[in-house]
Protein backbone atom coordinates (compact mmCIF):
# COMPACT_ATOMS: atom_id res chain seq x y z
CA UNK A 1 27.80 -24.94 198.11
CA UNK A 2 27.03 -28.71 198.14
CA UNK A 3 29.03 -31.37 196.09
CA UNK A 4 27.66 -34.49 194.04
CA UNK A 5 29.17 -37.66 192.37
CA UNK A 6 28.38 -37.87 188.79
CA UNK A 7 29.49 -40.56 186.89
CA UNK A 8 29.38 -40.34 183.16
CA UNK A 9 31.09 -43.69 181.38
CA UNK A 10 34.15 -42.85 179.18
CA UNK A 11 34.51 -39.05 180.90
CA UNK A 12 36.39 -39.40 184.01
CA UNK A 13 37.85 -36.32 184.93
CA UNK A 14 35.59 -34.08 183.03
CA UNK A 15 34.80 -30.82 184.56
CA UNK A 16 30.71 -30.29 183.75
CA UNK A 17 29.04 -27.08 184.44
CA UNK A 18 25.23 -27.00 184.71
CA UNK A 19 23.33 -23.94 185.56
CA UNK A 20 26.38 -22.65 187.59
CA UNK A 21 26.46 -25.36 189.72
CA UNK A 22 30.13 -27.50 189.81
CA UNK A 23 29.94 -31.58 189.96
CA UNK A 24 32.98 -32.88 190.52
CA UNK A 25 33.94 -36.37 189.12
CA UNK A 26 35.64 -37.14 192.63
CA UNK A 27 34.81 -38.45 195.95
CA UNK A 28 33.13 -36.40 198.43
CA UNK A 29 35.81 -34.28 200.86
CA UNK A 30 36.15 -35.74 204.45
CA UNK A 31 33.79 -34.16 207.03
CA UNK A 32 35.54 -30.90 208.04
CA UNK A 33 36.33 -29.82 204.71
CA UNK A 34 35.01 -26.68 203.11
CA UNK A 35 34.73 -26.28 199.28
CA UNK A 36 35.55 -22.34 198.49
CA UNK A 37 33.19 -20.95 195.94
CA UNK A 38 34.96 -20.86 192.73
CA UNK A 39 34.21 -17.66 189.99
CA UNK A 40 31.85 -18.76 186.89
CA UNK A 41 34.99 -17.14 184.97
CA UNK A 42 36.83 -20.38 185.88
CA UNK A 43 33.65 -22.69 186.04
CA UNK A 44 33.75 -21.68 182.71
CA UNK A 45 37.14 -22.03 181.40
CA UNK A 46 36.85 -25.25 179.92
CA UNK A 47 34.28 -24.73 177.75
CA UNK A 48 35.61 -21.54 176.61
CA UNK A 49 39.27 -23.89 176.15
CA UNK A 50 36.46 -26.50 173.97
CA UNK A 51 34.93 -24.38 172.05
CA UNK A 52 38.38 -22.09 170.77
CA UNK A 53 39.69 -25.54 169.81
CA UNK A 54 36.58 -26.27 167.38
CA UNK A 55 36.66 -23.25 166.07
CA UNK A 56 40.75 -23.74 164.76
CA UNK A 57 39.14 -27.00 163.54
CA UNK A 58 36.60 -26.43 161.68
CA UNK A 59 38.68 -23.64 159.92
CA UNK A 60 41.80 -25.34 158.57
CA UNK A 61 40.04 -25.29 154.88
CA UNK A 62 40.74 -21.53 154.79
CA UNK A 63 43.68 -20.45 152.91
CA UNK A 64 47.12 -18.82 154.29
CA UNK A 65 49.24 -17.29 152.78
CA UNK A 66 51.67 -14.30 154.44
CA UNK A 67 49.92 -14.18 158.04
CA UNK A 68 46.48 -13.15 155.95
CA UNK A 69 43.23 -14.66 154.94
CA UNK A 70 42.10 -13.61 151.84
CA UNK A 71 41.59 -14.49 148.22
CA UNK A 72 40.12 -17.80 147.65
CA UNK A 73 37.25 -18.69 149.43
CA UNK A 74 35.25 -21.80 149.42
CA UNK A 75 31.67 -21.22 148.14
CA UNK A 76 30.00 -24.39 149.34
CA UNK A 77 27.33 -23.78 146.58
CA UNK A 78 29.31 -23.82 143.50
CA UNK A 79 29.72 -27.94 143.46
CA UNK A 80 32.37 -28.11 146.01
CA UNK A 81 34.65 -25.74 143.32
CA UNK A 82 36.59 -22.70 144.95
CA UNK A 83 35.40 -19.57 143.88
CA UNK A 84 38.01 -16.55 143.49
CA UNK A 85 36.58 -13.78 145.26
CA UNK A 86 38.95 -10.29 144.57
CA UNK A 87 38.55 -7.88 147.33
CA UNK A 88 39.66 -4.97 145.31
CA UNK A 89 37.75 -6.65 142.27
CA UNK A 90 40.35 -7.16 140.38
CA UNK A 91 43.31 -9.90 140.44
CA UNK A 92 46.21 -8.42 141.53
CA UNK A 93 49.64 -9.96 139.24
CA UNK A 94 53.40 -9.52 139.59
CA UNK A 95 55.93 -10.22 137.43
CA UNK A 96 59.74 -10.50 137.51
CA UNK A 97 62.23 -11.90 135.02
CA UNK A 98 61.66 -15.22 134.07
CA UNK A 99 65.94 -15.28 133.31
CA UNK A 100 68.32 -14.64 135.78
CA UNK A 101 70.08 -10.86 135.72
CA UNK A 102 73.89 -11.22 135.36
CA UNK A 103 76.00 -8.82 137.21
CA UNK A 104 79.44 -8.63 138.67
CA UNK A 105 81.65 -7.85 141.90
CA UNK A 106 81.43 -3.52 141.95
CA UNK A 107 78.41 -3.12 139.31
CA UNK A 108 74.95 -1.95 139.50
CA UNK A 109 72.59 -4.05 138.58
CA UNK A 110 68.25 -3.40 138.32
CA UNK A 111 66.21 -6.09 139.47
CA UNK A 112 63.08 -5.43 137.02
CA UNK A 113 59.68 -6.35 138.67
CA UNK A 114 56.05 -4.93 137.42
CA UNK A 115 52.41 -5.27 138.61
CA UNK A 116 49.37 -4.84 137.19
CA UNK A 117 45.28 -5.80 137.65
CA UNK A 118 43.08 -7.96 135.92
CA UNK A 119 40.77 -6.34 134.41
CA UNK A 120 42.60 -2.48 134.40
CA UNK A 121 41.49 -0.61 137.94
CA UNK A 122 43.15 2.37 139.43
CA UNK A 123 44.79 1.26 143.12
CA UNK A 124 42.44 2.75 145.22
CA UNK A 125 45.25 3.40 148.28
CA UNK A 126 49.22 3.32 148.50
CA UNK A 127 50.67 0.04 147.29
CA UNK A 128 53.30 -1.34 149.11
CA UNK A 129 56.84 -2.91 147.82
CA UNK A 130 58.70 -4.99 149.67
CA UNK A 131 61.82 -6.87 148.78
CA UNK A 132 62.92 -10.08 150.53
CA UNK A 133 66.33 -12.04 149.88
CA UNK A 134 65.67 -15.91 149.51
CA UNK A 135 68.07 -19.15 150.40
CA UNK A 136 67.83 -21.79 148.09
CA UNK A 137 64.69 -23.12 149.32
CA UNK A 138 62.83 -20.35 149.24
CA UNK A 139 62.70 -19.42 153.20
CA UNK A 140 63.26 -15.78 153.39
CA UNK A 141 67.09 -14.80 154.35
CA UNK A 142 66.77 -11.18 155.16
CA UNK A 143 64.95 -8.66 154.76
CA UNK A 144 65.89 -5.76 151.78
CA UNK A 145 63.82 -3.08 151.46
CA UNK A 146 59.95 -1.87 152.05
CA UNK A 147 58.30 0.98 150.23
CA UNK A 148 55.19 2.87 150.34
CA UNK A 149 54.68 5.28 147.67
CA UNK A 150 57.97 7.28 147.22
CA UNK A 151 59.35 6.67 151.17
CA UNK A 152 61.32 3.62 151.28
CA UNK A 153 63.63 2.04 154.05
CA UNK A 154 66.51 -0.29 152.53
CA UNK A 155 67.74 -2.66 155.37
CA UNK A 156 71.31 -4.21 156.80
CA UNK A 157 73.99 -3.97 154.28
CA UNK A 158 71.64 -3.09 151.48
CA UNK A 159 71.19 0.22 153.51
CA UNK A 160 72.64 2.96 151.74
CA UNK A 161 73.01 0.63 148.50
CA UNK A 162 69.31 -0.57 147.88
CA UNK A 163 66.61 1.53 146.05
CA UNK A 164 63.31 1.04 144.10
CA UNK A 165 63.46 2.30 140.30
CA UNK A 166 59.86 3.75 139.28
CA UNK A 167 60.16 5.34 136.57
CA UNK A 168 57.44 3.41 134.76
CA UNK A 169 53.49 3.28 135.42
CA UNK A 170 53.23 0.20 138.27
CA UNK A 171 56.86 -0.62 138.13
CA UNK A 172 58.67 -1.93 141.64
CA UNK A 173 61.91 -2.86 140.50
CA UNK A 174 65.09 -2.84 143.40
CA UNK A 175 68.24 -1.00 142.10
CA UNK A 176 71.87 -2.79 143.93
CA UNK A 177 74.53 -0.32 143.73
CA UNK A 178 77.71 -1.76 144.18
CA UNK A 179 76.86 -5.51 144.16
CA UNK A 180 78.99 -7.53 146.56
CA UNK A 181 79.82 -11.04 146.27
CA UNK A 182 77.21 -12.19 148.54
CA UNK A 183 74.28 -10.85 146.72
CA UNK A 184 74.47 -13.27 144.68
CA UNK A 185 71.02 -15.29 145.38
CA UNK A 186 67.18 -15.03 144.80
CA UNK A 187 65.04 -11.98 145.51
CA UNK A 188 61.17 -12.03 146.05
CA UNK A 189 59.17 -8.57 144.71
CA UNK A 190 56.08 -8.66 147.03
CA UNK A 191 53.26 -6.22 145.91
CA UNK A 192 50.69 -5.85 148.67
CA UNK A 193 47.25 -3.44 147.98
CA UNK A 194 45.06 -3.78 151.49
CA UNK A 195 44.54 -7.38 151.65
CA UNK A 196 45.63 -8.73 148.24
CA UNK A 197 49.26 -9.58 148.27
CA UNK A 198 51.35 -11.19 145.47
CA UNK A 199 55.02 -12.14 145.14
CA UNK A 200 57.38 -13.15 142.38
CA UNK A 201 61.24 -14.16 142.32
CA UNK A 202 64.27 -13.00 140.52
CA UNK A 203 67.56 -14.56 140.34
CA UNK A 204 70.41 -12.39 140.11
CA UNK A 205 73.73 -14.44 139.54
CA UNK A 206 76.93 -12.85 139.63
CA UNK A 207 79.36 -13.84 136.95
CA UNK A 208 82.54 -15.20 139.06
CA UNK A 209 85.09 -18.03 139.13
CA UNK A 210 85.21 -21.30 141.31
CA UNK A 211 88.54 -22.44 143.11
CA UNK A 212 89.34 -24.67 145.40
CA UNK A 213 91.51 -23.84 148.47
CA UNK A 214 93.63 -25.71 151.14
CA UNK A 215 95.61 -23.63 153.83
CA UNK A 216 99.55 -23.56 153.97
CA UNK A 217 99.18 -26.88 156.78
CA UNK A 218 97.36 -29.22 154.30
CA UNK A 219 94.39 -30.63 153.13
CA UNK A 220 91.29 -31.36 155.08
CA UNK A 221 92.36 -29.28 158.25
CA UNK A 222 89.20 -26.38 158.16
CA UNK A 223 85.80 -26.77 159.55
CA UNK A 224 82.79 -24.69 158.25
CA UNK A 225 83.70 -21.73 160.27
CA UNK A 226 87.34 -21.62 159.10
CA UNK A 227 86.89 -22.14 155.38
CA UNK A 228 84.12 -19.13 155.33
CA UNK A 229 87.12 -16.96 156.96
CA UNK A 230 90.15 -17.89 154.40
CA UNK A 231 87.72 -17.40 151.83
CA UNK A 232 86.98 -14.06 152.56
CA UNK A 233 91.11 -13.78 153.16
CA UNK A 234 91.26 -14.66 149.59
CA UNK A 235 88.82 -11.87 148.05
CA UNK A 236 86.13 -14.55 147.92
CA UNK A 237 83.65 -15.98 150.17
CA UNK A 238 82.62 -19.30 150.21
CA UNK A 239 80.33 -21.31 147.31
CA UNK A 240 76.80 -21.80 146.44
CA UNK A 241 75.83 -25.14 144.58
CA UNK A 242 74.69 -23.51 142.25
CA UNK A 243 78.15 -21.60 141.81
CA UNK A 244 80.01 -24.82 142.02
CA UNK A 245 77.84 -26.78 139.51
CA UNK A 246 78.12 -24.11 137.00
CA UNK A 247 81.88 -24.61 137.12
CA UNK A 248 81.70 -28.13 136.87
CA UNK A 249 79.28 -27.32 134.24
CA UNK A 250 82.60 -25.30 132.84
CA UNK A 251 85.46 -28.02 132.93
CA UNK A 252 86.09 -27.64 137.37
CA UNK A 253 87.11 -31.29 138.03
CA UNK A 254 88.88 -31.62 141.81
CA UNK A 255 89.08 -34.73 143.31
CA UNK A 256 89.11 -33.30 147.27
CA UNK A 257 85.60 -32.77 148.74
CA UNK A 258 84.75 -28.97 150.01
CA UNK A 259 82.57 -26.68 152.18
CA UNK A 260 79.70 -24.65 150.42
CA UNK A 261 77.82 -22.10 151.97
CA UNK A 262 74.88 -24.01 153.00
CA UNK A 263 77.40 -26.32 155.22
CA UNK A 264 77.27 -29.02 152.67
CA UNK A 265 80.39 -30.89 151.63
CA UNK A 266 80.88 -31.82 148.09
CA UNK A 267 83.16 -32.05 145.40
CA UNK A 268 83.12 -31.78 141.22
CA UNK A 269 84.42 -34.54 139.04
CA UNK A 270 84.34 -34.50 135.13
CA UNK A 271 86.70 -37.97 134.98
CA UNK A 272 85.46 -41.00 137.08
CA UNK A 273 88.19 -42.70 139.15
CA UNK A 274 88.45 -45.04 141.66
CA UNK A 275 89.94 -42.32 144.28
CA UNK A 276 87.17 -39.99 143.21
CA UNK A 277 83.83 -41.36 144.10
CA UNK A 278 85.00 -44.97 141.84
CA UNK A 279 84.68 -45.35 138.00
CA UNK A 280 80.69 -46.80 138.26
CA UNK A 281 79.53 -43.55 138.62
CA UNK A 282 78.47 -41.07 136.27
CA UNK A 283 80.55 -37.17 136.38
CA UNK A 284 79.05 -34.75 138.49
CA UNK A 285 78.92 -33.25 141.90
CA UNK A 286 79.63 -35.75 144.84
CA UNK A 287 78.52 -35.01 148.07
CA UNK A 288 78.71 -35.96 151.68
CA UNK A 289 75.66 -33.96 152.53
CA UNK A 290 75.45 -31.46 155.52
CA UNK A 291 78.86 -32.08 157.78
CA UNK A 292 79.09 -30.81 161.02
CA UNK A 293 80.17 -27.26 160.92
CA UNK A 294 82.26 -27.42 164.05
CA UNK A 295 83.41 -30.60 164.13
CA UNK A 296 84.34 -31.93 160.39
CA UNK A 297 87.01 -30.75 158.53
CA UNK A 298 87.51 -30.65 154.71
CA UNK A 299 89.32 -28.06 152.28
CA UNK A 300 87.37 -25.11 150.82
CA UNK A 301 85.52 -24.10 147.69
CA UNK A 302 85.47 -20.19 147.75
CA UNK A 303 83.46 -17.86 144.39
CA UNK A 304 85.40 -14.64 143.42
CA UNK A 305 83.48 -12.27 140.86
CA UNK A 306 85.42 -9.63 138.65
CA UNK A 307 87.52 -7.19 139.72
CA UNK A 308 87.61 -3.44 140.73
CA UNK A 309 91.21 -3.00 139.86
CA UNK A 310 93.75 -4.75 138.04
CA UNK A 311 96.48 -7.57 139.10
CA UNK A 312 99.85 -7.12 137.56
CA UNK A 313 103.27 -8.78 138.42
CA UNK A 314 106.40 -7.30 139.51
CA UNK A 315 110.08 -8.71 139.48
CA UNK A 316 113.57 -8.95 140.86
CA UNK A 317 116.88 -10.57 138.90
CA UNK A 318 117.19 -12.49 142.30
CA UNK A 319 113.82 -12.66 143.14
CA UNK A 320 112.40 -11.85 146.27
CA UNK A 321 110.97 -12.93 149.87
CA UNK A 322 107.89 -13.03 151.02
CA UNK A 323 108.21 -10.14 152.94
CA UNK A 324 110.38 -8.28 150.45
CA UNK A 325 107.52 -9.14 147.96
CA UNK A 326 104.95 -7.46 149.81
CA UNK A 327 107.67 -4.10 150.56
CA UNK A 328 107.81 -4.14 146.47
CA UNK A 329 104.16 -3.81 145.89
CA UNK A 330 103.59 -1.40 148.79
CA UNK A 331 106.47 0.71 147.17
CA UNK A 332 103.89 0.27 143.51
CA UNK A 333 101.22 1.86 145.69
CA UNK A 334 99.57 -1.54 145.51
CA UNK A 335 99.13 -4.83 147.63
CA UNK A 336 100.18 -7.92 147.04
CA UNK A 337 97.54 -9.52 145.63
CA UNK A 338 95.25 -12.58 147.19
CA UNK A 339 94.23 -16.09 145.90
CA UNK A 340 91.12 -15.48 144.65
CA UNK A 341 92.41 -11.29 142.64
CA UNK A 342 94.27 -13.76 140.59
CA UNK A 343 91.92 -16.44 139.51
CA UNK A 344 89.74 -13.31 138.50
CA UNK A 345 92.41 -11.67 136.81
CA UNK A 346 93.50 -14.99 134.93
CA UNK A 347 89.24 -15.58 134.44
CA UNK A 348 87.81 -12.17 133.34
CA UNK A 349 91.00 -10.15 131.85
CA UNK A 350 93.24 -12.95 130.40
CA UNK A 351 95.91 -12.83 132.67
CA UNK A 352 98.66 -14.99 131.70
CA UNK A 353 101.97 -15.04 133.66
CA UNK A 354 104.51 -18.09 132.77
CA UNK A 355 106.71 -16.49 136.17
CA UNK A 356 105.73 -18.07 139.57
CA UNK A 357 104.73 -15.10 141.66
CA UNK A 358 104.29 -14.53 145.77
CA UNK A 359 100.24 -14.29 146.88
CA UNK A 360 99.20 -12.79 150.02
CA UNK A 361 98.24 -16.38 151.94
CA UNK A 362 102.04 -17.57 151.55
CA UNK A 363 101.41 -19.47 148.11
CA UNK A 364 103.36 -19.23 145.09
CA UNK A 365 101.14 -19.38 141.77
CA UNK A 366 101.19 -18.28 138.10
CA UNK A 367 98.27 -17.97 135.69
CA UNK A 368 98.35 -19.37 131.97
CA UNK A 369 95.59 -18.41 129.75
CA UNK A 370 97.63 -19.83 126.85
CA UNK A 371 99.29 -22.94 128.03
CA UNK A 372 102.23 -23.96 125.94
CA UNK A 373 105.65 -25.67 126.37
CA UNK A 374 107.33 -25.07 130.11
CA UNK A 375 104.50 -23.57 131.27
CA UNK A 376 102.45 -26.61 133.46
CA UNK A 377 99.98 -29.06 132.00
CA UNK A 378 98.21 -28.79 128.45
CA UNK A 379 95.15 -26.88 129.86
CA UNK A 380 94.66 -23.33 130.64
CA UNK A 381 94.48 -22.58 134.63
CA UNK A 382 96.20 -21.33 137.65
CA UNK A 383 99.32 -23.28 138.75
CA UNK A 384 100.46 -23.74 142.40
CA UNK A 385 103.55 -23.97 143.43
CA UNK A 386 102.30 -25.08 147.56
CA UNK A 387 103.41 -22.35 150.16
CA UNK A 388 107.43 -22.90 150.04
CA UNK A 389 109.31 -21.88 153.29
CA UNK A 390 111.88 -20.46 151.18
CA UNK A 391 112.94 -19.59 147.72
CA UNK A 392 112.81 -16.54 146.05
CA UNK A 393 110.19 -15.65 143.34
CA UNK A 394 108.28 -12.72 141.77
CA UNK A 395 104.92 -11.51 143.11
CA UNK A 396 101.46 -10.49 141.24
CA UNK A 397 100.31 -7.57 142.72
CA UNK A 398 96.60 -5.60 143.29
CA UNK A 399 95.81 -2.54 142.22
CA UNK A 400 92.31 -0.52 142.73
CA UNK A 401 91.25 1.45 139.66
């Protein structure tokens, strides 16, 4: 096989195959050298490598949506206006609630979702259900459960918990058994018949309380990591935004900034002051943005939903211990009960307790529903004693129904 010099201006380095023959851009090898034949699978190769990439060009008008092509497609004829073309023939619609579904820590709650076509057709083949769980911007969080006809597989800890209710003609709503305080979030009802597919969200919101939390050694000492775990210590887990400007929304008004659950910092203020932010700004939630999750440290805003059981408090004419607190309730066939037991108690049954009581973290507390004279400032809440080393006091108990 002979070699040749072509020079094309503007193309240096361009491989150029004509009628299997290979010029090379290059100066000729040094007498001696032998050119091995080369394959016309590789002479070849960069055309092939050419002509894939104008292909992805030339089709980036096509719609995507879910890994599929399908739907709206461009009829060139029609004045430059998309045409909706329905491969079944129909349009394919789902609907969810338009208002969030309330629930609580322990219920069962139905997420409702419905489809139907436009005009009326009969699905000619199985439809299939499937049921994502959505972060705040609408990226998919984890998967819940998939259905095809009757068979359905719920996933992670919606397994076992998770079903679809179809009672009704074209109905795909999920059933949550025993909600848990981290379902609390968005859902998307996907409805997919052969190539159409259509989605809708639902917000379920659980109905909880807000409260902020520092650990027995002081304020700002948690990162992200830390403040998820005392939360969950507490009966809680940490707060949404959404969960901590509905409390603000509610009276919450804390002056020490916070982790929430999407590893933002912030804090809610109903009274401008110049520690809080400074008086030239408006109420509402302050934030330092995303923190490093490792590195920063701040105190803790954890969500607690209602209760299972019930929270009562137990006495002693000379008080008790710590330890001798947590003997007492064991001996009630109950636990001493955590941070976040009694701000549901004091939120969702009235709880209202003018006796400082022991909590599980250490803390001494007491919940006023009613506030009156003696009993802490003018406005109902729970009031903290700290986390005394000693002293003897009551303690508020837990109870499961």
């Amino acid at each position: 096989m002979g070699s040749a010099r072509h020079h094309m201006p503007g193309r240096a380095g361009v491989l150029l195959v004509n009628l299997g023959c290979y010029r090379s851009p290059f100066p000729p090898l040094q007498p001696g050298l032998r050119i091995l034949p080369r394959s016309p699978v590789m002479l070849l190769l960069p055309l092939l490598l050419e002509a894939t990439l104008l292909r992805l060009a030339s089709s980036s008008h096509h719609p995507f949506y879910n890994g599929f092509y399908y739907n709206h497609i461009m009829n060139d004829k029609d004045k430059g206006q998309e045409k909706v073309v329905y491969f079944n023939g129909a349009k394919l619609v789902v609907e969810t609630s338009k208002d969030p579904i309330y629930s609580s820590n322990g219920a069962n709650v139905t997420l409702p979702c419905r489809y139907y076509y436009e005009p009326d057709m009969e699905a000619k083949r199985k439809i299939r259900i499937k049921w994502s769980k959505l972060r705040d911007d609408y990226t998919k969080e984890q998967d819940v459960l998939v259905a095809i006809g009757k068979t359905y597989v719920a996933f992670g800890d919606f397994r076992g918990r998770a079903h679809l209710h179809q009672t009704g003609r074209r109905e795909a709503s999920l059933v949550v058994s025993d909600v848990r305080l981290k379902d609390d979030g968005k859902y998307r009802c996907e409805v997919i018949d052969g190539l159409e597919d259509e989605s809708d969200v639902v917000d379920l919101r659980l109905q909880g309380i807000v409260f902020p939390y520092q650990p027995p050694h002081g304020q700002y000492r948690l990162n992200f990591h830390e403040a998820e775990r005392v939360c969950q210590e507490q009966g809680a887990i940490l707060a949404t935004f959404n969960q901590l400007f509905q409390a603000w929304s509610e009276g919450l008004d804390w002056c020490n900034a916070g982790w929430l659950a999407d590893g933002t910092v912030q804090y809610p203020i109903h009274l401008p002051r110049k520690p809080c932010g400074g008086l030239h700004l408006a109420p509402g939630i302050r934030s330092y943005g995303p923190r490093h999750r490792h590195l920063h440290r701040f105190d803790a805003f954890c969500f607690s939903s209602a209760l299972k059981g019930e929270v009562f408090y137990l006495d002693h004419p000379a008080g008790m211990t710590l330890e001798e607190a947590k003997q007492s309730c064991q001996d009630a066939g109950a636990e001493i009960a955590r941070v976040g037991q009694l701000y549901s108690a004091w939120k969702f049954l009235g709880l209202d307790r003018c006796d400082a009581g022991w909590l599980a973290d250490g803390s001494v507390r007491y919940p006023i529903a009613k506030p009156r004279a003696n009993c802490g400032p003018t406005e109902p809440g729970v009031r903290s004693f700290g986390f005394p080393s000693k002293g003897r006091f009551g303690v508020f108990c837990y109870k499961e129904r």
